[in-house]
N, C-alpha and C. Protein backbone atom coordinates (compact mmCIF):
# COMPACT_ATOMS: atom_id res chain seq x y z
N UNK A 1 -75.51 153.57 85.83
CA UNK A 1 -75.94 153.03 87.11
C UNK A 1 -75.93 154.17 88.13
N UNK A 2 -77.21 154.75 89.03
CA UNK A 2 -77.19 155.36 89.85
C UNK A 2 -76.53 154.80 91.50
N UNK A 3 -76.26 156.25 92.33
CA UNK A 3 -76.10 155.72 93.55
C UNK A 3 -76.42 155.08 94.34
N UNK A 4 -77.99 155.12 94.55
CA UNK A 4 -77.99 154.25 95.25
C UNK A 4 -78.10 152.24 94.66
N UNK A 5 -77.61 152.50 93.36
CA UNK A 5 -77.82 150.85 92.71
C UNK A 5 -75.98 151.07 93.03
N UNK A 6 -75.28 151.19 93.17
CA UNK A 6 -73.97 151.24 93.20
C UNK A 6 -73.74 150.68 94.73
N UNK A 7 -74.36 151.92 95.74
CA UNK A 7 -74.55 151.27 97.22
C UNK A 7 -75.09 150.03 97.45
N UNK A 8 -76.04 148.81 96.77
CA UNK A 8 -76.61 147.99 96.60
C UNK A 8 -75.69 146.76 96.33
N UNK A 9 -74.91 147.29 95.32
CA UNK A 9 -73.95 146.10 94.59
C UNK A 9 -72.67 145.82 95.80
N UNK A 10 -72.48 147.44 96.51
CA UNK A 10 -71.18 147.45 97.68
C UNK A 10 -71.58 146.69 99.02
N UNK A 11 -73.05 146.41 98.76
CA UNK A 11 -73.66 145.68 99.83
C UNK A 11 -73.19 144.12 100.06
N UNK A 12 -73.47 144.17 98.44
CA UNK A 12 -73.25 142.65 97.77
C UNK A 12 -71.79 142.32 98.33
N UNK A 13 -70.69 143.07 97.56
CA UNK A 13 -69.48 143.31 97.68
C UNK A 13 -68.55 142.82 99.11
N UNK A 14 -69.57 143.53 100.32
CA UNK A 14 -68.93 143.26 101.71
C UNK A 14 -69.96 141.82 101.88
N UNK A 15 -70.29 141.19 101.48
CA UNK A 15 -70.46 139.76 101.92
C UNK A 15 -69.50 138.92 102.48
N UNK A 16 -68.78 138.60 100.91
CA UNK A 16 -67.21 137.93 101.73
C UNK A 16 -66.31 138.21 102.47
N UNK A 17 -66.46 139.55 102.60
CA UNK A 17 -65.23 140.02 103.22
C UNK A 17 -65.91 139.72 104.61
N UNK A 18 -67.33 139.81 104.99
CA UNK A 18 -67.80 139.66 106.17
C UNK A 18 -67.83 138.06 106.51
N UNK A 19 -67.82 137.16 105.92
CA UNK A 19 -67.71 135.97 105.75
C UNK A 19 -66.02 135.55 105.88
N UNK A 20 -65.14 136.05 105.39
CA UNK A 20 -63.58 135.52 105.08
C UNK A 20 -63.37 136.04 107.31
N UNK A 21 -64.07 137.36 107.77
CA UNK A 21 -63.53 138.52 109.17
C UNK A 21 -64.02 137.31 109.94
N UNK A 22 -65.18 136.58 109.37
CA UNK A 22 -65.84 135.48 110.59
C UNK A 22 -65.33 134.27 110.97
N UNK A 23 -64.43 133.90 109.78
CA UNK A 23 -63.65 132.75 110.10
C UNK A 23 -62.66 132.64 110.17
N UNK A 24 -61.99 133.53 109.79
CA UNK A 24 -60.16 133.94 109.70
C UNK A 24 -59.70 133.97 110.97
N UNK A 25 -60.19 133.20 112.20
CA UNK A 25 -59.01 133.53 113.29
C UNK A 25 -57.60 134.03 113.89
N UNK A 26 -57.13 133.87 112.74
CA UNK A 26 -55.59 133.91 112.70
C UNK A 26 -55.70 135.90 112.71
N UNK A 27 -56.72 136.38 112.22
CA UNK A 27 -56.45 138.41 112.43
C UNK A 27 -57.54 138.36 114.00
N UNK A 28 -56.34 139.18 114.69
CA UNK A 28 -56.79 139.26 115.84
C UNK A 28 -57.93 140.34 116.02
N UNK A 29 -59.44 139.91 116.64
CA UNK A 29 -60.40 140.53 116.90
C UNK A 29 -61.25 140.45 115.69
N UNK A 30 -60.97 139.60 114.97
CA UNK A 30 -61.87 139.21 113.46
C UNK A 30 -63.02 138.69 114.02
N UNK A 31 -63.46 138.74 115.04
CA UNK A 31 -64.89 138.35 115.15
C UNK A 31 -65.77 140.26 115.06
N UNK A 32 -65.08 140.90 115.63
CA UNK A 32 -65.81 142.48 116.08
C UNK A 32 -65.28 143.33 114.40
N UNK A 33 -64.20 142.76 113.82
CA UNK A 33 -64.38 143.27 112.59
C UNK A 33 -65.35 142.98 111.60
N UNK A 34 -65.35 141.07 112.01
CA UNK A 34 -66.98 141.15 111.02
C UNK A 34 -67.91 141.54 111.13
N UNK A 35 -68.08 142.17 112.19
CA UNK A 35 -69.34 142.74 112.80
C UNK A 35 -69.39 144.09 112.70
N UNK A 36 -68.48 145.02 112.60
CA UNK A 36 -68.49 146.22 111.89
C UNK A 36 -68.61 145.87 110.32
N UNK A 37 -68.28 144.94 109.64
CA UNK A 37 -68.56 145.29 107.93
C UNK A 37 -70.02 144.56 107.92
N UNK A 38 -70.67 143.76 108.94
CA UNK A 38 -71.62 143.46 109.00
C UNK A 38 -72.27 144.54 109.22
N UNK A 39 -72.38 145.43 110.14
CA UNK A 39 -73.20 146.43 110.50
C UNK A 39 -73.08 147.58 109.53
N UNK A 40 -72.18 147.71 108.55
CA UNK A 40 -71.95 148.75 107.64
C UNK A 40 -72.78 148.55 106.91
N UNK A 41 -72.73 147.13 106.43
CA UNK A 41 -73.67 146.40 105.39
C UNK A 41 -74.98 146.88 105.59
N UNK A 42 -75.52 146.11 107.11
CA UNK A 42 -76.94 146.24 106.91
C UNK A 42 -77.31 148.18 106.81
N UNK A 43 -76.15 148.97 107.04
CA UNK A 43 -76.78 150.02 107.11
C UNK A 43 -76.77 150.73 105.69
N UNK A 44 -76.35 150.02 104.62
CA UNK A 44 -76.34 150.74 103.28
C UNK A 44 -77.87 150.20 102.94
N UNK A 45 -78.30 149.09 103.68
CA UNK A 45 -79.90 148.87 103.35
C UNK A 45 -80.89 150.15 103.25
N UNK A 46 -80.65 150.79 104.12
CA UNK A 46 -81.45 152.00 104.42
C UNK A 46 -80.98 153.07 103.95
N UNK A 47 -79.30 153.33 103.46
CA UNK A 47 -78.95 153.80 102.76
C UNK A 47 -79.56 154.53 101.51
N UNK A 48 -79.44 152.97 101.00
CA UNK A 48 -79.86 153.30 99.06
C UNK A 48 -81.04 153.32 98.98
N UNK A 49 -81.84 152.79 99.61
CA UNK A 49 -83.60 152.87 99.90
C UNK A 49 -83.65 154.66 100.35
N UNK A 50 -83.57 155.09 100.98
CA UNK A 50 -83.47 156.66 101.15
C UNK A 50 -83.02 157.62 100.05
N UNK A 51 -81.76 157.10 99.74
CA UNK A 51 -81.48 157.92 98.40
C UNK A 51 -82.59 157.94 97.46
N UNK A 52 -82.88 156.54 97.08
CA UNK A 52 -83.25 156.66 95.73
C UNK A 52 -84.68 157.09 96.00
N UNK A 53 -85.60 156.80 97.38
CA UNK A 53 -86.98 157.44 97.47
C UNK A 53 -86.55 159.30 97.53
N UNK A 54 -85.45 159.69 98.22
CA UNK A 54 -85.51 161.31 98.14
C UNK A 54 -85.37 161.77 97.10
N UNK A 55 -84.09 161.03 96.45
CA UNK A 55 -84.02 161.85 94.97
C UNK A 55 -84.69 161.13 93.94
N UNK A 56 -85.88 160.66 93.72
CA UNK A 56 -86.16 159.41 93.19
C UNK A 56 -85.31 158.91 92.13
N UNK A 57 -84.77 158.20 92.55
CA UNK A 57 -83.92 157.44 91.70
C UNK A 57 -84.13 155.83 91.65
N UNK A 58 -85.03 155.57 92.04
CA UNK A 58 -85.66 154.15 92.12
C UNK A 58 -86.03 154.01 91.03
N UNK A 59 -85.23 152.64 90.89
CA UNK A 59 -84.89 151.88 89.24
C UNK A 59 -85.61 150.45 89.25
N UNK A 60 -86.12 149.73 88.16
CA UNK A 60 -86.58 148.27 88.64
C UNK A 60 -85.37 147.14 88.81
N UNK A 61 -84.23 147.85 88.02
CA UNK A 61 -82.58 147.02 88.63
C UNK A 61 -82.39 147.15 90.33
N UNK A 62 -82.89 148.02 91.09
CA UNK A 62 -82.74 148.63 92.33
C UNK A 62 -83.68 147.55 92.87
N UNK A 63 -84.93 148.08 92.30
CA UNK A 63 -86.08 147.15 92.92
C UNK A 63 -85.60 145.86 93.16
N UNK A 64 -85.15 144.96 92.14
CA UNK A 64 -84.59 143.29 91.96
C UNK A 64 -83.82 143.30 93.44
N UNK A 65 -82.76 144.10 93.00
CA UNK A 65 -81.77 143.86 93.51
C UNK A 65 -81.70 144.05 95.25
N UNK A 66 -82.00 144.97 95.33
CA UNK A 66 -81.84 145.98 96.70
C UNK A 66 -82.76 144.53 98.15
N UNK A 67 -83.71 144.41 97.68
CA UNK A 67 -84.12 142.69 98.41
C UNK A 67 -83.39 141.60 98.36
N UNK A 68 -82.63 141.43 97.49
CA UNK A 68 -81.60 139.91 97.35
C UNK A 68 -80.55 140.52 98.10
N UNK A 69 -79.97 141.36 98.07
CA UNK A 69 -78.71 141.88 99.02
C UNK A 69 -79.29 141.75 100.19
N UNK A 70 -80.00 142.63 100.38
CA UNK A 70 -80.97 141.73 102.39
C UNK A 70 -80.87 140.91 102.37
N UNK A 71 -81.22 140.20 101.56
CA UNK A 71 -81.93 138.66 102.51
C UNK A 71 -80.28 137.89 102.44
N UNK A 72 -79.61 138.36 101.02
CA UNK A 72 -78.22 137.27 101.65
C UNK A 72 -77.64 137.51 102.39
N UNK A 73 -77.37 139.27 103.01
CA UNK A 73 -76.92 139.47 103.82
C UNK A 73 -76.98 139.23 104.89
N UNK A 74 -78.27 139.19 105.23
CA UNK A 74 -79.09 138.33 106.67
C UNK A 74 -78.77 136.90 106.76
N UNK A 75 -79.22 136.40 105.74
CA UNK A 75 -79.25 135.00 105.87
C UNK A 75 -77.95 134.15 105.67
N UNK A 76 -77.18 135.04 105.49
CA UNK A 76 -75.49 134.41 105.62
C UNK A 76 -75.48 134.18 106.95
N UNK A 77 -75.16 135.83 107.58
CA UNK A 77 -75.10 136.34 108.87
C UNK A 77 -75.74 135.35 109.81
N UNK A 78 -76.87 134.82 109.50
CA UNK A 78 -77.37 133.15 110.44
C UNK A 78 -76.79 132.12 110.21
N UNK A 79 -76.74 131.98 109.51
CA UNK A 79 -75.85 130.97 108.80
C UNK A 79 -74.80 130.54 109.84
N UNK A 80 -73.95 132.22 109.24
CA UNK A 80 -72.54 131.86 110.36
C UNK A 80 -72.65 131.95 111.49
N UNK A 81 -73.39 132.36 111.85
CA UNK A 81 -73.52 132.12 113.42
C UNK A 81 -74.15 130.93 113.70
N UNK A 82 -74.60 129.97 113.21
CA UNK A 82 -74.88 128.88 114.15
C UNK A 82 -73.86 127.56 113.52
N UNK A 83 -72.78 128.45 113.36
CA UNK A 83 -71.45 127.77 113.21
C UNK A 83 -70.66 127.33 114.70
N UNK A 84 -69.59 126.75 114.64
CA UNK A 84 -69.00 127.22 116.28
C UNK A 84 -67.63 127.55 115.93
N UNK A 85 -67.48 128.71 114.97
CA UNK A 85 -66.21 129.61 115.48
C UNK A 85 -66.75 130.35 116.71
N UNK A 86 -65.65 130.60 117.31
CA UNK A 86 -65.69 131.57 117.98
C UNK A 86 -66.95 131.33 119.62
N UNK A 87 -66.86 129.66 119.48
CA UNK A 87 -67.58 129.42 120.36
C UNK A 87 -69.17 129.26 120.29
N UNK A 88 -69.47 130.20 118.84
CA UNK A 88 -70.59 129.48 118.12
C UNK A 88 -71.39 131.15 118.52
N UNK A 89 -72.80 131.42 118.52
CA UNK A 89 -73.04 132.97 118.68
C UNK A 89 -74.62 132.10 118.72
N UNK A 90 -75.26 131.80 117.92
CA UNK A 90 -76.60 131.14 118.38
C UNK A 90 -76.47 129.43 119.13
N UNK A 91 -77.57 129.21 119.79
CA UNK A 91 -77.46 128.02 119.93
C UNK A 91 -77.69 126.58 118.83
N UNK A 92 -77.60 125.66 119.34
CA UNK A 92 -77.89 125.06 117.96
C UNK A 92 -79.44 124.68 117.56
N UNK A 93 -80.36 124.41 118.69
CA UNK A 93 -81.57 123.82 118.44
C UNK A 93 -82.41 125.27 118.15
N UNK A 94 -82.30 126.38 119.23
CA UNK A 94 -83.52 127.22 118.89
C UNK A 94 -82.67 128.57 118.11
N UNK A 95 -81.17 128.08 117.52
CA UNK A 95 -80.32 128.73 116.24
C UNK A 95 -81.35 127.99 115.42
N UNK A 96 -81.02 126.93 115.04
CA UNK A 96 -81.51 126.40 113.86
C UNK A 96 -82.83 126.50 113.42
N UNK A 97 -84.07 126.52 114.57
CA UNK A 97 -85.32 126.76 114.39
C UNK A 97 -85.25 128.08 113.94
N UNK A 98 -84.82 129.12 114.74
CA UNK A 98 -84.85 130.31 113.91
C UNK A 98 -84.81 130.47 112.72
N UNK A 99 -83.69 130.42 112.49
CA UNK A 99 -82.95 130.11 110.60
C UNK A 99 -84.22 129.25 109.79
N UNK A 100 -84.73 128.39 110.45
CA UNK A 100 -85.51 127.99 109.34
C UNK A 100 -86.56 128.78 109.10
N UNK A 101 -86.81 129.12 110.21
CA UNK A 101 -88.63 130.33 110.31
C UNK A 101 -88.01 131.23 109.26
N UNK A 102 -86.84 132.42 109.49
CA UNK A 102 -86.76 133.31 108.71
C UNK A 102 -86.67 132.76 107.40
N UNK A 103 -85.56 131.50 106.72
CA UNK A 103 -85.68 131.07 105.71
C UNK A 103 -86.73 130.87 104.69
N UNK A 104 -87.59 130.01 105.56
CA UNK A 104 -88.80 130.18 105.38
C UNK A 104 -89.77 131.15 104.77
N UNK A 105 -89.59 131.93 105.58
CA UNK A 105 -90.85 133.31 105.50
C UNK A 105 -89.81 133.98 104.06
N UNK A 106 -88.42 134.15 104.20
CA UNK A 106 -88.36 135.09 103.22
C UNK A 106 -88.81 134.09 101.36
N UNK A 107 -88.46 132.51 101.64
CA UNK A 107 -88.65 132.06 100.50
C UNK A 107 -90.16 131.82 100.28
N UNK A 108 -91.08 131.81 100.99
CA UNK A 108 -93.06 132.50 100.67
C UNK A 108 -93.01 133.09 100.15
N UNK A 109 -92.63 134.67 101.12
CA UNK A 109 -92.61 136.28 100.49
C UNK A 109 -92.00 136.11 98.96
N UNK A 110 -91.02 135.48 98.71
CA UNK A 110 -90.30 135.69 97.57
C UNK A 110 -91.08 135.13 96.63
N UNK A 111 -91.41 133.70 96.83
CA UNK A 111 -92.57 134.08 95.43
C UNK A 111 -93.64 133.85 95.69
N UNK A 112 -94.42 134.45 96.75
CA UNK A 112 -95.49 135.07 96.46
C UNK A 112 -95.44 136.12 95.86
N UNK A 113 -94.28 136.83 95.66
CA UNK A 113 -94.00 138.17 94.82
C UNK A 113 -93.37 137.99 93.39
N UNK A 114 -93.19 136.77 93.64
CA UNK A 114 -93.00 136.16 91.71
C UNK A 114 -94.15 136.08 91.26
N UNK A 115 -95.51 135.62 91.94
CA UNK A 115 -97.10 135.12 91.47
C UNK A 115 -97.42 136.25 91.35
N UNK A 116 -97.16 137.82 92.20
CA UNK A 116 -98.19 138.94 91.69
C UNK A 116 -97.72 139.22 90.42
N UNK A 117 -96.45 139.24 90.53
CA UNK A 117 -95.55 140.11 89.08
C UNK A 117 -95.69 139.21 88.26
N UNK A 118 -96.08 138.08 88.00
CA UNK A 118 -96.68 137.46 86.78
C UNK A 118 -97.94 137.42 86.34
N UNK A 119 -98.60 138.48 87.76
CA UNK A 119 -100.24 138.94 87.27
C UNK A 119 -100.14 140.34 86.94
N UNK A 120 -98.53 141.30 86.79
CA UNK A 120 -98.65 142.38 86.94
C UNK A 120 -99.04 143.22 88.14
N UNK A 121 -98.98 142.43 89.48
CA UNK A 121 -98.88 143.55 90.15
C UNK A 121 -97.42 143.44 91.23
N UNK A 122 -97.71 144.48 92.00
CA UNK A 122 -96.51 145.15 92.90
C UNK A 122 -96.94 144.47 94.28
N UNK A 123 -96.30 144.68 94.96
CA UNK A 123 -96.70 144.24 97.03
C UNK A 123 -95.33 145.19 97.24
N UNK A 124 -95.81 146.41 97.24
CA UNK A 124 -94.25 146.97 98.61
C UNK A 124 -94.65 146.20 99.71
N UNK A 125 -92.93 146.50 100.57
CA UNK A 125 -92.76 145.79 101.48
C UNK A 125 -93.80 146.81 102.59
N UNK A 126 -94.26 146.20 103.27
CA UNK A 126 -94.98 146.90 104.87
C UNK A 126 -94.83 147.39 105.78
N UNK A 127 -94.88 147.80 107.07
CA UNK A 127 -94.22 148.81 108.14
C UNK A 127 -93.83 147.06 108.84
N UNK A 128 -94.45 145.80 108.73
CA UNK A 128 -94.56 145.01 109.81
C UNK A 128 -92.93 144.39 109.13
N UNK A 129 -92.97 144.57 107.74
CA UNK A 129 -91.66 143.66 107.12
C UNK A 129 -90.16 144.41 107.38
N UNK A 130 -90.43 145.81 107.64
CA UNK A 130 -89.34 146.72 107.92
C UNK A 130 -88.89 147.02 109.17
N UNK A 131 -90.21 146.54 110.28
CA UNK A 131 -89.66 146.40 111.76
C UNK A 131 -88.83 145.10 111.63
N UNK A 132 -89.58 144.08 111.29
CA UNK A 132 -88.61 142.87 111.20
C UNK A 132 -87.53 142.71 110.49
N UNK A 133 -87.01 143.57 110.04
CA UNK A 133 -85.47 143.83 108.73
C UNK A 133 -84.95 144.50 109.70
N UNK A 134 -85.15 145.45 110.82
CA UNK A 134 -84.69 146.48 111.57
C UNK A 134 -84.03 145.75 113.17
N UNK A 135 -85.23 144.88 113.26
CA UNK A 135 -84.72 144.11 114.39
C UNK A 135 -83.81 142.97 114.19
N UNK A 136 -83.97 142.24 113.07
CA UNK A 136 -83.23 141.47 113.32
C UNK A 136 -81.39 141.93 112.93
N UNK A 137 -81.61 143.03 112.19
CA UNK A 137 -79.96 143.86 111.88
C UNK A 137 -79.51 144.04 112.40
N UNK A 138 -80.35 145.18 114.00
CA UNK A 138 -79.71 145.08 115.16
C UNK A 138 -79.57 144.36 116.20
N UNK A 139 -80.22 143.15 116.26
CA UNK A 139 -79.25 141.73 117.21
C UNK A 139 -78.80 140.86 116.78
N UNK A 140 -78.24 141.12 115.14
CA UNK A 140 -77.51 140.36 114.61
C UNK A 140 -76.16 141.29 115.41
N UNK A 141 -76.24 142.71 114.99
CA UNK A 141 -75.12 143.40 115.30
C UNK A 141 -75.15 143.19 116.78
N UNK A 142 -75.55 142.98 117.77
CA UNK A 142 -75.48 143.27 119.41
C UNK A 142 -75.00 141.68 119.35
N UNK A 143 -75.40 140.49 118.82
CA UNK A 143 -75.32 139.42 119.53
C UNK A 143 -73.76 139.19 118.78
N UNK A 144 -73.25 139.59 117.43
CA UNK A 144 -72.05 139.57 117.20
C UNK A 144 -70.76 140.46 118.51
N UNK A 145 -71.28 141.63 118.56
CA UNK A 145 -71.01 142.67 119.47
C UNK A 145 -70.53 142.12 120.71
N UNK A 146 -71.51 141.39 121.08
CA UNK A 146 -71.48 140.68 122.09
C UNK A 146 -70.39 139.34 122.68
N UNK A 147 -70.38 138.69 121.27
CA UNK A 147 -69.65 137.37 121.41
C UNK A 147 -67.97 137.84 121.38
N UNK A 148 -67.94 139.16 120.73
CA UNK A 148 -66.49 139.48 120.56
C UNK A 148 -65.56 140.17 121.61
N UNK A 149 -66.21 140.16 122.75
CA UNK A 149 -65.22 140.14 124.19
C UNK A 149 -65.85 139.65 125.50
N UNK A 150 -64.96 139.51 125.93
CA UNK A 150 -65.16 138.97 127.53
C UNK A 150 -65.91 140.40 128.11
N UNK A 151 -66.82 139.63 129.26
CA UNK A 151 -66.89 140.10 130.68
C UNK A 151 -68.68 140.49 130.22
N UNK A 152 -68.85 141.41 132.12
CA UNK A 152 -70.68 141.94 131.78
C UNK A 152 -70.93 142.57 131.15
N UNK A 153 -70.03 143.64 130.55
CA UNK A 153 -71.09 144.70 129.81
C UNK A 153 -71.36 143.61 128.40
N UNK A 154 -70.15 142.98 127.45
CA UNK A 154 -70.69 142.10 126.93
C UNK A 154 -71.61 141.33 126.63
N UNK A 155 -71.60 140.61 128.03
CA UNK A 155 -72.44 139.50 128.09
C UNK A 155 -74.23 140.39 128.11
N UNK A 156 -74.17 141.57 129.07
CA UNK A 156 -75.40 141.96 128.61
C UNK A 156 -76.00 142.14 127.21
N UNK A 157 -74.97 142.80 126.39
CA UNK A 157 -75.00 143.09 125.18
C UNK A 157 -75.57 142.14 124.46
N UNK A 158 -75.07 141.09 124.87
CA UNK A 158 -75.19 139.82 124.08
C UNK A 158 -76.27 139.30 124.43
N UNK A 159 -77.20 139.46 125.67
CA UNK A 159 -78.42 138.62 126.13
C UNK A 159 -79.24 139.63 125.93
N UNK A 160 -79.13 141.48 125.58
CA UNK A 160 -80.31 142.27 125.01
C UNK A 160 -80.59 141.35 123.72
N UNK A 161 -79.24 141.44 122.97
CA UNK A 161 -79.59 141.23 121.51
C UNK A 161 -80.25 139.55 121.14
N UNK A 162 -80.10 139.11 121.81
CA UNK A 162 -80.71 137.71 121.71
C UNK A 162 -82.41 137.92 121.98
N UNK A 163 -82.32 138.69 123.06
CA UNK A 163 -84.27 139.11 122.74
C UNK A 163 -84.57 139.56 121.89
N UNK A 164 -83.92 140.48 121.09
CA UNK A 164 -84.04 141.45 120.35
C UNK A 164 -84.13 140.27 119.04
N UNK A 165 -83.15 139.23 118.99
CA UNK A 165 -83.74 138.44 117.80
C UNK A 165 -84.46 137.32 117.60
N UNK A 166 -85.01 136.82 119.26
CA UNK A 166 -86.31 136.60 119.33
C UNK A 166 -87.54 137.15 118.73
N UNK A 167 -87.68 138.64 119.45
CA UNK A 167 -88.35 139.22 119.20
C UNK A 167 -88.79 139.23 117.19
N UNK A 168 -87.55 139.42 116.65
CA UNK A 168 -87.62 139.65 115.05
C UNK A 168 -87.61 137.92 114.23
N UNK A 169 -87.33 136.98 115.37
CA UNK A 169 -88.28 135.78 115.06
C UNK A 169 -89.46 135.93 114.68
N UNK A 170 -90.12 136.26 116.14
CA UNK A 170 -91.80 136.54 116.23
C UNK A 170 -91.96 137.76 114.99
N UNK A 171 -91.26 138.58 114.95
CA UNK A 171 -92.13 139.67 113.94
C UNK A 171 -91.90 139.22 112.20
N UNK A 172 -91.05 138.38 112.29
CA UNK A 172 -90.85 137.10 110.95
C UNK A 172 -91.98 136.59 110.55
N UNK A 173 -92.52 136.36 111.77
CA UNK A 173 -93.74 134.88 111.46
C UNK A 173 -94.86 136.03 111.54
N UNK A 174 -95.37 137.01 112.14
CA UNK A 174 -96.50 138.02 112.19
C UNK A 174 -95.90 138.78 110.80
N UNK A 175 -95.01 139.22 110.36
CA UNK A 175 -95.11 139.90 108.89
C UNK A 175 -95.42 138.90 107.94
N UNK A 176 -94.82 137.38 107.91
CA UNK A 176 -94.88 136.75 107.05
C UNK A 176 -96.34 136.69 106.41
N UNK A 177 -97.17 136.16 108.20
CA UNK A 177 -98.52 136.07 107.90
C UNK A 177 -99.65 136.83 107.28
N UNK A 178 -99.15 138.11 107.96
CA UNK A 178 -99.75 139.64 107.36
C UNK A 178 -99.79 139.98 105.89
N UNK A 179 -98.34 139.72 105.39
CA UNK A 179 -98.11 139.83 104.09
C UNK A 179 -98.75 138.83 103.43
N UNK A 180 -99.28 137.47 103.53
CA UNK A 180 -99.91 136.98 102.66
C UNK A 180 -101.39 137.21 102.95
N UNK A 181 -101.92 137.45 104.05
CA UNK A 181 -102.93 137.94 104.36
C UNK A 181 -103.76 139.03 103.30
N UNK A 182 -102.81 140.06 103.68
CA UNK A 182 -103.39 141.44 102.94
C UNK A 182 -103.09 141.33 101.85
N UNK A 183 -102.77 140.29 100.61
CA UNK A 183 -102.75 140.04 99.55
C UNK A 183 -102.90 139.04 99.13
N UNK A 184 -103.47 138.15 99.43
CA UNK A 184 -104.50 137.03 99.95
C UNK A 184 -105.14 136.94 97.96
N UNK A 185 -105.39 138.03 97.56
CA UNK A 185 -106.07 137.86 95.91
C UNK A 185 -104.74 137.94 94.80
N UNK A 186 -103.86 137.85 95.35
CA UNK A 186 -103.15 137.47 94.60
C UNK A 186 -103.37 135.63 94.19
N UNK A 187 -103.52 135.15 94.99
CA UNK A 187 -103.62 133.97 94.89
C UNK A 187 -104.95 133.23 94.78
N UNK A 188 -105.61 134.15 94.16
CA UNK A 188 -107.48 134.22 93.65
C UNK A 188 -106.78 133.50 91.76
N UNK A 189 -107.59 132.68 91.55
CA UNK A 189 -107.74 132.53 89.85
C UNK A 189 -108.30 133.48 89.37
């Protein structure tokens, strides 16, 4: 097993532990710790994707894998936040709409990319699918950032990053669309 499939699996790895930091009240400041192994996380994304394109070491175990660690990682990370530890971090009505859009879009993408690879072909991901992996990592991290202390600089923190995952709402639903768009013959008989 190469490095960057090793960095992939450690991705996997800090799930729970980011999951056990989010609800464990009882360790003091366990909201800003989950949010550092959260933010560690999403940054081995770009990590092992770099490694393995510089040194090519891109494996089709990598390929599988290296997308299912995103998306659970993300899609936990919503998850728990439209929980109410900690006072809760999304709201609940346009939390929950969110969560479903991204849910959504990633379970299309996902097999619409089961239908090519059972015609034999590939769909890399796009510049529009990697802004939206980029934005929403970082106001997952700002709006966690945010919820884990008092006062303004906080609270700003916390109302950038909430645009910021607006914003990677909207670029959810414009990649989603794009991506089936520009491969649109995949789904030709």
């Amino acid at each position: 097993m190469n490095l960057p499939n090793k960095i992939t699996l450690c991705r996997i790895a800090m799930i729970p532990l980011f999951v056990a930091l989010y609800y464990i009240t009882a360790i003091p400041h366990n909201f800003l710790y989950a949010t550092i192994v959260f933010a560690l996380a999403a940054f081995t994304d770009f990590l092992d994707g770099y490694i393995a394109r510089k040194y090519h070491l891109v494996t089709d175990f990598g390929k599988f894998l290296d997308p299912i660690a995103d998306k659970v990682l993300v899609l936990t990370a919503l998850i728990l936040m439209l929980t109410n530890v900690n006072g809760g971090v999304l709201g609940a009505i346009e939390g929950g709409i969110s969560v479903a859009i991204i849910l959504a879009r990633e379970l299309i993408v996902s097999s619409f990319r089961m239908v090519a690879a059972s015609k034999n072909m590939v769909i890399a991901a796009d510049k529009l699918g990697k802004i939206k992996t980029i934005s929403q990592d970082i106001a997952l991290v700002m709006l966690m950032f945010g919820k884990s202390f008092e006062g303004a600089f906080f609270n700003i923190v916390f109302w950038v990053g909430y645009g910021l995952f607006m914003f990677s709402v909207l670029m959810t639903i414009i990649s989603g669309i794009n991506y089936i768009w520009k491969n649109r013959a995949v789904l030709k008989d």
